[in-house]
N, C-alpha and C. Protein backbone atom coordinates (compact mmCIF):
# COMPACT_ATOMS: atom_id res chain seq x y z
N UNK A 1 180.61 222.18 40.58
CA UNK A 1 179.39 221.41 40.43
C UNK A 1 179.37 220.77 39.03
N UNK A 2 179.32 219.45 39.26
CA UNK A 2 179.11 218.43 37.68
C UNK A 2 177.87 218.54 36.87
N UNK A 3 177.45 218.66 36.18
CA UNK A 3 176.11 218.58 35.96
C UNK A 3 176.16 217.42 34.74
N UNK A 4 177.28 216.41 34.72
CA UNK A 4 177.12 215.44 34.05
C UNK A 4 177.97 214.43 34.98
N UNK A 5 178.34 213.23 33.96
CA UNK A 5 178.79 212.28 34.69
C UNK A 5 180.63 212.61 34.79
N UNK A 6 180.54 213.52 34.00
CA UNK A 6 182.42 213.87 34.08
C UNK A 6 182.52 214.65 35.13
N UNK A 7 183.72 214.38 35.66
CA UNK A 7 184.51 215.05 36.56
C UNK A 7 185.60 216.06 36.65
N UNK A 8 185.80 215.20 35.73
CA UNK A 8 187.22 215.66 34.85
C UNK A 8 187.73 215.13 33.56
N UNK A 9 187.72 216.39 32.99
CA UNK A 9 188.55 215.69 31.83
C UNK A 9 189.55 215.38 30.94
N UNK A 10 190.35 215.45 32.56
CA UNK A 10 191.82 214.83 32.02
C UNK A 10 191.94 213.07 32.20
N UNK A 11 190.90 212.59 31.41
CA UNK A 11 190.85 211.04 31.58
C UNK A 11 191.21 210.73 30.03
N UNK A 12 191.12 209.34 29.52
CA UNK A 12 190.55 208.87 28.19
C UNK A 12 189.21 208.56 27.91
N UNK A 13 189.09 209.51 26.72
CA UNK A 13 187.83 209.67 26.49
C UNK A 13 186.74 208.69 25.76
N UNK A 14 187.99 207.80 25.63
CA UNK A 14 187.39 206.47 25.54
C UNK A 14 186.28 205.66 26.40
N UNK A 15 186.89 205.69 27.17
CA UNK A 15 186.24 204.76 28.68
C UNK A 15 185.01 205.51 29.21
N UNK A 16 184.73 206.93 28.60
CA UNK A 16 183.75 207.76 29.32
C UNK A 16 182.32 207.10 28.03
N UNK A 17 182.83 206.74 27.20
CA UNK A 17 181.61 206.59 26.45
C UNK A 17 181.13 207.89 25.49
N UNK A 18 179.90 207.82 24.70
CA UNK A 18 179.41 208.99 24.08
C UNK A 18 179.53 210.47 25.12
N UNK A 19 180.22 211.56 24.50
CA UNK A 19 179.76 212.81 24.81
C UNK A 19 179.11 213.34 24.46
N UNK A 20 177.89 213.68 23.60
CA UNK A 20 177.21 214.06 22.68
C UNK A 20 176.12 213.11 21.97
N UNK A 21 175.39 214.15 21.41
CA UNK A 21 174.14 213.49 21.28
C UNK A 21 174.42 212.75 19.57
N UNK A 22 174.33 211.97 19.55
CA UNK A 22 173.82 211.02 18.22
C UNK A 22 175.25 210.69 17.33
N UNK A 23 176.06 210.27 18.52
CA UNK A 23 177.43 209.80 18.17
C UNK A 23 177.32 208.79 16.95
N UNK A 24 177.75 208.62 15.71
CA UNK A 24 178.11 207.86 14.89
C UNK A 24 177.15 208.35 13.84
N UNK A 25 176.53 209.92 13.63
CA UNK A 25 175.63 209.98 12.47
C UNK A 25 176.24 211.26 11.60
N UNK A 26 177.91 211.37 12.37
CA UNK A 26 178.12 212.87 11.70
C UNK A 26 178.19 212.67 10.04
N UNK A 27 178.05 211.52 9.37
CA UNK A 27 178.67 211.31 8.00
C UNK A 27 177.43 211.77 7.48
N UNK A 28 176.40 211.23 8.34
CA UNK A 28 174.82 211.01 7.31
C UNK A 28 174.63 212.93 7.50
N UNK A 29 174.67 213.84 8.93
CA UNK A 29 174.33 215.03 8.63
C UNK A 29 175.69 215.43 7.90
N UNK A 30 176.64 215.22 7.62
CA UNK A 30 177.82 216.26 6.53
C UNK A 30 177.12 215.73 5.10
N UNK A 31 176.48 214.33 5.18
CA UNK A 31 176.03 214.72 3.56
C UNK A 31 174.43 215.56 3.56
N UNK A 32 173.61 215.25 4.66
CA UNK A 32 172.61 216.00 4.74
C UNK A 32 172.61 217.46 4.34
N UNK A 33 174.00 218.33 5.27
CA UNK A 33 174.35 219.60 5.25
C UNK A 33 174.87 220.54 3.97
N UNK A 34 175.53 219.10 3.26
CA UNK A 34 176.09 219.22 1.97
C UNK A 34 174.85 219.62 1.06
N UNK A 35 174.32 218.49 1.03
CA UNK A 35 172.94 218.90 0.30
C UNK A 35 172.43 219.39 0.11
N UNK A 36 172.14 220.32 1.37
CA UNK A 36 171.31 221.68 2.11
C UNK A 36 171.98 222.47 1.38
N UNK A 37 173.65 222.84 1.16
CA UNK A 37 174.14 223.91 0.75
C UNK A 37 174.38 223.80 -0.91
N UNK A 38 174.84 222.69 -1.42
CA UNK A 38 174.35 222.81 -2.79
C UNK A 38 172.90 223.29 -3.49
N UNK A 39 171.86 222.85 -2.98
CA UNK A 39 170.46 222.97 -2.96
C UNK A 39 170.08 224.58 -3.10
N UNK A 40 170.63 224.67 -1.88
CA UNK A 40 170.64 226.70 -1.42
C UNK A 40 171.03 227.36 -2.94
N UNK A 41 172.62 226.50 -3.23
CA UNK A 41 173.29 227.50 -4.24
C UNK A 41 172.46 227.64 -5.53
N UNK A 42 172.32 226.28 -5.69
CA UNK A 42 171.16 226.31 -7.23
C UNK A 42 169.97 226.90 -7.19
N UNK A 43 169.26 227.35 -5.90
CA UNK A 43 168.01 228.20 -5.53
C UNK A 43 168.45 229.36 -6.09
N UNK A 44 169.52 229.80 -5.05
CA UNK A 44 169.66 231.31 -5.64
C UNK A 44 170.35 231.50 -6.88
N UNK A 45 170.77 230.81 -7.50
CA UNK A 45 171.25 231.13 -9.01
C UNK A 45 170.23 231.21 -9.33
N UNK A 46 169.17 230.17 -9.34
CA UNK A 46 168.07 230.46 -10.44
C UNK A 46 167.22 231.89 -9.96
N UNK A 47 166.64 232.00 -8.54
CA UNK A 47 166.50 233.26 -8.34
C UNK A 47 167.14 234.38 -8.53
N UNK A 48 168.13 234.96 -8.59
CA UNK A 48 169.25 235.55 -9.08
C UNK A 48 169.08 236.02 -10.66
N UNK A 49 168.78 234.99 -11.52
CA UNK A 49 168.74 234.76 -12.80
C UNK A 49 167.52 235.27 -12.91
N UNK A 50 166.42 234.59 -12.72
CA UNK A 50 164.92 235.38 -12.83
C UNK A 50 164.83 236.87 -12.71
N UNK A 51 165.19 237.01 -11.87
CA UNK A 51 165.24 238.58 -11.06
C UNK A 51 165.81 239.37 -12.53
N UNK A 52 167.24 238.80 -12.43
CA UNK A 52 167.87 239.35 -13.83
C UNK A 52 167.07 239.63 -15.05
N UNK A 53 166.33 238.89 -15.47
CA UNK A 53 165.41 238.31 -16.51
C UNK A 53 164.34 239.24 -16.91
N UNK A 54 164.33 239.76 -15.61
CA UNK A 54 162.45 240.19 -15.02
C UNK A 54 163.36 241.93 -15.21
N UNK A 55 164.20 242.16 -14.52
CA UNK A 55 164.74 243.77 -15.04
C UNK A 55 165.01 243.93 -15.95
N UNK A 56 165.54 243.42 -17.33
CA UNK A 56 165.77 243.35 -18.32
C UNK A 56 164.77 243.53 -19.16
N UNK A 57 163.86 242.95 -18.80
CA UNK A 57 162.39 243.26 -19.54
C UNK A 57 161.63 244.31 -19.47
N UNK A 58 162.20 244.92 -18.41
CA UNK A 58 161.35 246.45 -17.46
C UNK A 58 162.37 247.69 -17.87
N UNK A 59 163.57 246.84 -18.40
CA UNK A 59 163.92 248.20 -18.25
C UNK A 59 165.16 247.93 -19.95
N UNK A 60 164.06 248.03 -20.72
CA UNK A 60 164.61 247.75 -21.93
C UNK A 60 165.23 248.54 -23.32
N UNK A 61 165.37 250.20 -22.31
CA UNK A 61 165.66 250.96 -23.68
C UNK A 61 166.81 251.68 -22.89
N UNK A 62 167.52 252.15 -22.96
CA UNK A 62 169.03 252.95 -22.73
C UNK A 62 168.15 253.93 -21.00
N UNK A 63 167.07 254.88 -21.56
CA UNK A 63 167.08 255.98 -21.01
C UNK A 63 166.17 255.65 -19.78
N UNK A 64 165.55 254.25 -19.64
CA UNK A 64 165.12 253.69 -18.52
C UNK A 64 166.23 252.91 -17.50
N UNK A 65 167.36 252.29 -18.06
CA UNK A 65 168.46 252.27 -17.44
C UNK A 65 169.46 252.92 -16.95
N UNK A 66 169.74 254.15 -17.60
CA UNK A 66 169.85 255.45 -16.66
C UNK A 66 169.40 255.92 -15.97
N UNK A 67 168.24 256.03 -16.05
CA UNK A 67 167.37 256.50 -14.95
C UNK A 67 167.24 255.22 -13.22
N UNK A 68 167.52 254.38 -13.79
CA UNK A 68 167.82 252.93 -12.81
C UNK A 68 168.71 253.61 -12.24
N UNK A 69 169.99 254.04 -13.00
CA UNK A 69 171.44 253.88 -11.92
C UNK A 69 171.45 254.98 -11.79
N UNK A 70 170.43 256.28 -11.47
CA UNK A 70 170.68 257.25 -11.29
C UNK A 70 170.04 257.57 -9.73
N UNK A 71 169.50 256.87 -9.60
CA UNK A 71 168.35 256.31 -8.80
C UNK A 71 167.03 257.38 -8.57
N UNK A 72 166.74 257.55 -7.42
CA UNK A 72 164.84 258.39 -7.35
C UNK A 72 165.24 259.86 -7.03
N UNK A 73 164.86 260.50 -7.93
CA UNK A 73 165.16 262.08 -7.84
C UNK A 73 164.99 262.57 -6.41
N UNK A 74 165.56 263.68 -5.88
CA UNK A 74 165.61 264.17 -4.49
C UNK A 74 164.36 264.84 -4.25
N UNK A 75 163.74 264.63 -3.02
CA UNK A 75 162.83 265.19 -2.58
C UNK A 75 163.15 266.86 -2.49
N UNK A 76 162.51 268.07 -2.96
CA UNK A 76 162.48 269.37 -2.59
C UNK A 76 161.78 269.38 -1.59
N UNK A 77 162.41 269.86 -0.16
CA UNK A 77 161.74 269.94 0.49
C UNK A 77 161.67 271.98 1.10
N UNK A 78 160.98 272.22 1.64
CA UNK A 78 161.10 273.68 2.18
C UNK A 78 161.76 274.23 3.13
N UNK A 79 162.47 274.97 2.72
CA UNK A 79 162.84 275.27 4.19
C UNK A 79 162.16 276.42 5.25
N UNK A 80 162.49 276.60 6.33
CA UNK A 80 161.88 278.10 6.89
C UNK A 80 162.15 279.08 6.33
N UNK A 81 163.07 279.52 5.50
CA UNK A 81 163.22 280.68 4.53
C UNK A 81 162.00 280.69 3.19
N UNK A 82 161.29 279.71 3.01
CA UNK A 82 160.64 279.47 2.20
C UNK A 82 159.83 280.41 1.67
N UNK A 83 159.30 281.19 2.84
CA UNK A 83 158.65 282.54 2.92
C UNK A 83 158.72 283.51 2.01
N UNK A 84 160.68 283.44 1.54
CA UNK A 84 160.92 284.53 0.93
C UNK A 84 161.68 283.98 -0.11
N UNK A 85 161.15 282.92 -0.48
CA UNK A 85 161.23 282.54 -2.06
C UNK A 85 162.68 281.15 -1.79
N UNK A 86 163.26 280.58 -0.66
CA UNK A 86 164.45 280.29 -0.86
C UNK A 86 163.66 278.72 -0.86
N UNK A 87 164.65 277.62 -1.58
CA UNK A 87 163.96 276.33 -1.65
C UNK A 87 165.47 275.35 -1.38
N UNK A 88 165.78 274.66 -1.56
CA UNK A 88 166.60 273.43 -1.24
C UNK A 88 166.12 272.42 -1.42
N UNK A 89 167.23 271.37 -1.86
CA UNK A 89 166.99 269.70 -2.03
C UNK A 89 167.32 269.08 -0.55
N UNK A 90 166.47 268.50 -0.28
CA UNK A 90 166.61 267.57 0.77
C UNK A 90 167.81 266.10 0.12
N UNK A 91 168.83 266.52 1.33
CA UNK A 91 170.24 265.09 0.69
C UNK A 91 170.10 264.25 1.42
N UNK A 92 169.18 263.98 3.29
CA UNK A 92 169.08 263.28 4.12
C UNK A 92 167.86 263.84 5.01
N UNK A 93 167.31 262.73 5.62
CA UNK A 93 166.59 262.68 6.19
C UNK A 93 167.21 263.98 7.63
N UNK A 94 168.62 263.83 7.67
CA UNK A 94 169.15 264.31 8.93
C UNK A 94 168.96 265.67 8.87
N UNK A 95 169.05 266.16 7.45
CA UNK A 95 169.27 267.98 6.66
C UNK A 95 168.47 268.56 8.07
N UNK A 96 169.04 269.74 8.15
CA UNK A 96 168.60 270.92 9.21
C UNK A 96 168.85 272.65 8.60
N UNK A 97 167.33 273.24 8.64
CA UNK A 97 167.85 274.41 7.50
C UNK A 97 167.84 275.42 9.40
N UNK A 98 168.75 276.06 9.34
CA UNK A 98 169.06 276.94 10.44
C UNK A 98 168.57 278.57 9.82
């Protein structure tokens, strides 16, 4: 079943005319697209950069940047032994005290 005017297309694709929609504008969208992606890149540099800018300011003495790459202390959580004094760090959400 055709659901266009081709049959086949072992012809020249000449003689069939346009296949596609908006034949003769690929130059204007490759510079459109171009644009789009230069545009993008200079967005996120400058976002990128801000961001940078904005942590630097927050986190401006040695022992606040350690504490950055050390990341958020572990939750203590309890276990059922708890009863009788025993405690544990929770390493995952998955932890199972048996």
């Amino acid at each position: 079943m055709a659901t266009t005017m081709v049959e086949s297309w072992s012809v020249d694709l000449t003689t069939l005319g346009p296949i596609y929609p908006w034949v003769g504008s690929e130059i204007v969208l490759w510079i459109i697209g171009l644009a789009f992606w230069i545009g993008w890149h200079v967005w996120q540099l400058r976002f990128e950069n801000r961001t940078y800018q904005q942590e630097l300011l927050r986190l401006n003495s040695p022992d606040k940047i350690e504490r950055a790459m050390r990341g958020p202390a572990p939750a203590i959580a309890r276990s059922p032994r708890a009863n009788r004094g025993h405690i544990r760090l929770a390493t995952s959400t998955r932890d199972t005290v048996t």
